[in-house]
C-alpha atoms as a PDB file:
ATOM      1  CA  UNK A   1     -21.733 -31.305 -21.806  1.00  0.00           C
ATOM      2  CA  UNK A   2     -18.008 -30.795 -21.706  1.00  0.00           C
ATOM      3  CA  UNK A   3     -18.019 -27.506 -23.168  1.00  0.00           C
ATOM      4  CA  UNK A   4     -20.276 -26.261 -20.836  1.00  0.00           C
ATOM      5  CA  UNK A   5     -18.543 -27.513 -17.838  1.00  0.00           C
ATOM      6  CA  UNK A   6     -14.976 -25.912 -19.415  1.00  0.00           C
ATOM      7  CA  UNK A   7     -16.671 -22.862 -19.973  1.00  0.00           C
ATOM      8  CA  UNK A   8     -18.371 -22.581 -16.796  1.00  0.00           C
ATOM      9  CA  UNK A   9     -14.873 -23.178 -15.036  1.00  0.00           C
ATOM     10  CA  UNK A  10     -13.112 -21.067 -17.373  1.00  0.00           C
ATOM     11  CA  UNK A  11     -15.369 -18.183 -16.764  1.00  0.00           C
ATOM     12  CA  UNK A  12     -15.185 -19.043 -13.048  1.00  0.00           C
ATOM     13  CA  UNK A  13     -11.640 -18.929 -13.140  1.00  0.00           C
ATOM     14  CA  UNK A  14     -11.792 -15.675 -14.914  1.00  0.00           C
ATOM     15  CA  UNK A  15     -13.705 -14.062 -12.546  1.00  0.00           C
ATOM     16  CA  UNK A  16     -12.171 -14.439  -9.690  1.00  0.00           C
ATOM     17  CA  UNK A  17      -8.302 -13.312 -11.353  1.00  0.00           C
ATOM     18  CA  UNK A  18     -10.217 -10.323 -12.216  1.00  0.00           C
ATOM     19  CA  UNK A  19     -12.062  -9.728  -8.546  1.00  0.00           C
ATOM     20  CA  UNK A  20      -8.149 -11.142  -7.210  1.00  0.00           C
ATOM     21  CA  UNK A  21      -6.982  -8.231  -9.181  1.00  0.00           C
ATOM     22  CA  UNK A  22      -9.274  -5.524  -8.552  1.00  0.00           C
ATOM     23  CA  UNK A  23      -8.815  -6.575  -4.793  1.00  0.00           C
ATOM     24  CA  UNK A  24      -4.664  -5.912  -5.304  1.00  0.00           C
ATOM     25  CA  UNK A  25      -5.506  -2.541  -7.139  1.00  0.00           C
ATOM     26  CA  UNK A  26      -7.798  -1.415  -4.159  1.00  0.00           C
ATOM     27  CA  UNK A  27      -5.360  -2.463  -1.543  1.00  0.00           C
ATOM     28  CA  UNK A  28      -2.669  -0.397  -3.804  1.00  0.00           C
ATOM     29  CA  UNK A  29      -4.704   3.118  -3.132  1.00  0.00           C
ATOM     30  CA  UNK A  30      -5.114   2.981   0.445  1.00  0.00           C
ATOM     31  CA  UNK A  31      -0.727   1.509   0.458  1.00  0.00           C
ATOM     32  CA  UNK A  32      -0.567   5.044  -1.885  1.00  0.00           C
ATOM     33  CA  UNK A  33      -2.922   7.503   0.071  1.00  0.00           C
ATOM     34  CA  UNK A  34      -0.827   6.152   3.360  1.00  0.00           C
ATOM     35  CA  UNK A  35       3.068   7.026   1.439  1.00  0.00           C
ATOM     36  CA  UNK A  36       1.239  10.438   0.884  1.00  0.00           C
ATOM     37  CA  UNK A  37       0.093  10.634   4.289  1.00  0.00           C
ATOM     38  CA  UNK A  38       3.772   9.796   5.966  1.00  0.00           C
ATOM     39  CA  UNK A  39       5.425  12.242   2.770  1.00  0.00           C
ATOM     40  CA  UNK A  40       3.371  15.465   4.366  1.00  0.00           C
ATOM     41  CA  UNK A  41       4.261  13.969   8.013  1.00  0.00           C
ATOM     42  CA  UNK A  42       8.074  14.077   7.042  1.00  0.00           C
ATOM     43  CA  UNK A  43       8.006  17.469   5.308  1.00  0.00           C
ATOM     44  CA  UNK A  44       6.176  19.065   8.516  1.00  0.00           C
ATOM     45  CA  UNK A  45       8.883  16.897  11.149  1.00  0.00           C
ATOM     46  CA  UNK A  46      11.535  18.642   9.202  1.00  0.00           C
ATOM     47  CA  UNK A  47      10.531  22.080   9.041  1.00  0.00           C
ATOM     48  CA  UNK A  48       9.808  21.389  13.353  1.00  0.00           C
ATOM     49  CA  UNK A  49      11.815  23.315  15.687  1.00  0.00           C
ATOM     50  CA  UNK A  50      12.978  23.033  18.235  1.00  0.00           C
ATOM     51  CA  UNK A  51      13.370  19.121  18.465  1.00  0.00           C
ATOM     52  CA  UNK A  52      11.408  19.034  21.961  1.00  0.00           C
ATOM     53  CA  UNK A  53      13.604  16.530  23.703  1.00  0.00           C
ATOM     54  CA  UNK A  54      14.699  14.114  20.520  1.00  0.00           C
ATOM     55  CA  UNK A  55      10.863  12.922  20.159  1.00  0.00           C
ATOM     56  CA  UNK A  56      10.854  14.882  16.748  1.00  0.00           C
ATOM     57  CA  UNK A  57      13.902  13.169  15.558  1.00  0.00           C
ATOM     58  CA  UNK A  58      12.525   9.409  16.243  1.00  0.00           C
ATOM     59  CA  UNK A  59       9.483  10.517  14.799  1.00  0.00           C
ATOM     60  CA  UNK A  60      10.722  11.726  11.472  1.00  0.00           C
ATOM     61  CA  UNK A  61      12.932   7.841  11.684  1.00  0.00           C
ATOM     62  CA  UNK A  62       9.722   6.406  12.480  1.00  0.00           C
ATOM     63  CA  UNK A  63       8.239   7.605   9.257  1.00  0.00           C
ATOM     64  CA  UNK A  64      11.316   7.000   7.362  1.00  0.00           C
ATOM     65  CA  UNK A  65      10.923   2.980   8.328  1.00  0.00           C
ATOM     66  CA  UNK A  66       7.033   3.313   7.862  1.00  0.00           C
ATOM     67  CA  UNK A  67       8.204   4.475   4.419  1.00  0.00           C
ATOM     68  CA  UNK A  68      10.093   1.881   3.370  1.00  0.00           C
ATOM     69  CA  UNK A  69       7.873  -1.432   4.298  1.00  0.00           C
ATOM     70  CA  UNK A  70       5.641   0.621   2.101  1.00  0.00           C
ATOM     71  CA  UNK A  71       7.231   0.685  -0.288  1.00  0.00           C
ATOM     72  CA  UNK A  72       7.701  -2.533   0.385  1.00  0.00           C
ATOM     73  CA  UNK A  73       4.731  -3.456  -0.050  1.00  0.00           C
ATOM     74  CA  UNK A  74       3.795  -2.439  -3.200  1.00  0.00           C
ATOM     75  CA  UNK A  75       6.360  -3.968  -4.785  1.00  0.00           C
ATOM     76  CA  UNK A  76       4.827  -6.802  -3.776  1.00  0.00           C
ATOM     77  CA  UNK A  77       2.018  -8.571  -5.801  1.00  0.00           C
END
């Protein structure tokens, strides 16, 4: 009766690391996908001209910060 009860936690415990760790790996693609997004944001703020009134400029720093937390963030685990 033991063994079945250690088992049934055990494989209990197991699957929920693995559905814990498929949720962290999902999470990862859409932190990804969004880096990508704000990458192609930066190159086309850069290449922008004229600078209409400094908005441009606090954009581009705006994506630099959304950048970094990130990156941030999937260091994170």
């Amino acid at each position: 009766m033991r063994r079945v009860i250690f088992r049934g936690g055990l494989s209990l415990a197991l699957l929920a690391g693995g559905f814990a760790t498929g949720y962290a790996v999902s999470q990862q693609v859409h932190l990804k996908a969004a880096l990508e997004a704000l990458t192609s944001a930066e190159t086309h703020l850069k290449a922008h001209s004229p600078d209409k009134g400094g908005h441009a400029a606090k954009a581009l720093e705006a994506v630099g910060t959304a950048k970094k937390h990130i990156d941030a963030a999937m260091a994170e685990k």
